[in-house]
C-alpha atoms as a PDB file:
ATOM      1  CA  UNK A   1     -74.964   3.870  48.395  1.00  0.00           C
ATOM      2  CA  UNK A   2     -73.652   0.368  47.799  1.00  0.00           C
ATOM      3  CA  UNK A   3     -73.484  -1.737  50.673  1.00  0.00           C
ATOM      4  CA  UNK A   4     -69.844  -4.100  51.208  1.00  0.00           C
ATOM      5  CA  UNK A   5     -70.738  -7.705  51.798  1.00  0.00           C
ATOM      6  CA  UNK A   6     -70.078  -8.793  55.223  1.00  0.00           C
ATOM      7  CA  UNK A   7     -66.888 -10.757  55.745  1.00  0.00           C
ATOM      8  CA  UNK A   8     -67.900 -14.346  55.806  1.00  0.00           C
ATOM      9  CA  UNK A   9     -67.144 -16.358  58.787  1.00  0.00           C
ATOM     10  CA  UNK A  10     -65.999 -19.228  56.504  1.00  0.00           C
ATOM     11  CA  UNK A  11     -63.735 -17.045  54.836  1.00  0.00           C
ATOM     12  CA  UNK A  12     -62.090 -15.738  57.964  1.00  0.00           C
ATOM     13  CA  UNK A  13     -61.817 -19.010  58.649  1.00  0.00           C
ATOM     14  CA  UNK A  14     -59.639 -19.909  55.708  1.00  0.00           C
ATOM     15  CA  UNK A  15     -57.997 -16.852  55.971  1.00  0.00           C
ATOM     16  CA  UNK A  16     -56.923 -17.942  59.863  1.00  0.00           C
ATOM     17  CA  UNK A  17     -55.870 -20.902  58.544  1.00  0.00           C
ATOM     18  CA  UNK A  18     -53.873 -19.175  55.460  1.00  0.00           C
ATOM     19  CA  UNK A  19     -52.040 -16.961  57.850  1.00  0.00           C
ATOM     20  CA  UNK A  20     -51.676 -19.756  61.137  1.00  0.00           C
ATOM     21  CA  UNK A  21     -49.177 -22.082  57.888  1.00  0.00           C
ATOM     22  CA  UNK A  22     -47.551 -19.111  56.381  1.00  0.00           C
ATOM     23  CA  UNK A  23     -46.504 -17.976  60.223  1.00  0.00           C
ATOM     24  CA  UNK A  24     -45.204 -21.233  61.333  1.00  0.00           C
ATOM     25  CA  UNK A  25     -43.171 -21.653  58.053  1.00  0.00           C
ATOM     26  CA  UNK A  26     -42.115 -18.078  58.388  1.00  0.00           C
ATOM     27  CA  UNK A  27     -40.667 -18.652  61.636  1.00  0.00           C
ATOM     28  CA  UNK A  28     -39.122 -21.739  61.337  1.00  0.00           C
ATOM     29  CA  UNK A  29     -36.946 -20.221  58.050  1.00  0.00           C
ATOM     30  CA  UNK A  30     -33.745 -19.538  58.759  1.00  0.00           C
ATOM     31  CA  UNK A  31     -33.876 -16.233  57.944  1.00  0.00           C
ATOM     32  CA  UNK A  32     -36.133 -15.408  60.554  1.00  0.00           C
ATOM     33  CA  UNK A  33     -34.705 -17.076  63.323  1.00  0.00           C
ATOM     34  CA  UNK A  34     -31.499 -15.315  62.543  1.00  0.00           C
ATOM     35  CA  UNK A  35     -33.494 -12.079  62.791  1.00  0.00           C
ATOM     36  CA  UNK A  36     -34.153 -13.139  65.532  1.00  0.00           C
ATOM     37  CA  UNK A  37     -31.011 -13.462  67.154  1.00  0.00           C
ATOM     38  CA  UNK A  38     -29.906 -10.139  66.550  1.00  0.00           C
ATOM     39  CA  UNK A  39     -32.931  -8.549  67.834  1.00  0.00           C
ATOM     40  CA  UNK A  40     -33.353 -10.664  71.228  1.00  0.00           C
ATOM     41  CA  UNK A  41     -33.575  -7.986  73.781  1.00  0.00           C
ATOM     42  CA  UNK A  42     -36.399  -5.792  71.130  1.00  0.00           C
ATOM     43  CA  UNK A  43     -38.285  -8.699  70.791  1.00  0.00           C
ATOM     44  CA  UNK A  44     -38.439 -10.060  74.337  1.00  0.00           C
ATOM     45  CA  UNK A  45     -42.228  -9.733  75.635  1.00  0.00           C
ATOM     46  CA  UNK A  46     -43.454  -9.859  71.870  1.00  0.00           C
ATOM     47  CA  UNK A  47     -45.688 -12.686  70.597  1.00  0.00           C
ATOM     48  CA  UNK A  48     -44.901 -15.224  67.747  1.00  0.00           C
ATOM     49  CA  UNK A  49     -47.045 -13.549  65.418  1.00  0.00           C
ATOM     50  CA  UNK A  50     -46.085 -10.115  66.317  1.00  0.00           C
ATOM     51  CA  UNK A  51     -42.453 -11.328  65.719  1.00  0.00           C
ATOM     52  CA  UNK A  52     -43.532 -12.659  62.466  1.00  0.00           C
ATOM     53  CA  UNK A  53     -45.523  -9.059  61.749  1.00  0.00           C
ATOM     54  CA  UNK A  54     -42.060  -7.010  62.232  1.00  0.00           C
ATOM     55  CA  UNK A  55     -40.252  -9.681  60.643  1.00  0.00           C
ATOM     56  CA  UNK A  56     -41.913  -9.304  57.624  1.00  0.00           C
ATOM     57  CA  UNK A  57     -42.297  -5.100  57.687  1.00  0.00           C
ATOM     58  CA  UNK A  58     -38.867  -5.074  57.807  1.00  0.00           C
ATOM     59  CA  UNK A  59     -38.210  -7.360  55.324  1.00  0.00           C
ATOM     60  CA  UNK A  60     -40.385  -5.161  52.873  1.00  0.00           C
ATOM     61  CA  UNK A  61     -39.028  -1.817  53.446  1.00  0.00           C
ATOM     62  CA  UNK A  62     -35.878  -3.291  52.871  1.00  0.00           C
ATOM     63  CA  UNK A  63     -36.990  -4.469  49.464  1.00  0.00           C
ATOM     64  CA  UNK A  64     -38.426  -1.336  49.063  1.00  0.00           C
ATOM     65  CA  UNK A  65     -34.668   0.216  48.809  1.00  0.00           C
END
């Protein structure tokens, strides 16, 4: 059985790094921060990046249409 390489840490690291710039630009779009607004009471208690998580599943399924 082949074995899958372990995930490198310098790899995660990049990826972190990837993800930490495509957040902040995510949530500083205007797009999101309207999304924002009309969600304000669902998204009290919630994180940055688990704003940015919905923002972006929603976004997709509504491609998806």
């Amino acid at each position: 059985m082949a074995q899958i390489p372990a995930y490198s840490d310098r790899q995660f690291s990049e990826d972190s790094k990837i993800w930490y710039n495509l957040k902040s630009a995510i949530s500083t779009s205007s797009g999101f921060q309207r999304w924002q607004l009309e969600r304000d009471v669902q998204l009290q208690g919630l994180r940055l990046e688990q704003q940015v998580q919905r923002y972006l599943r929603e976004t997709l399924e509504t491609l998806a249409y």
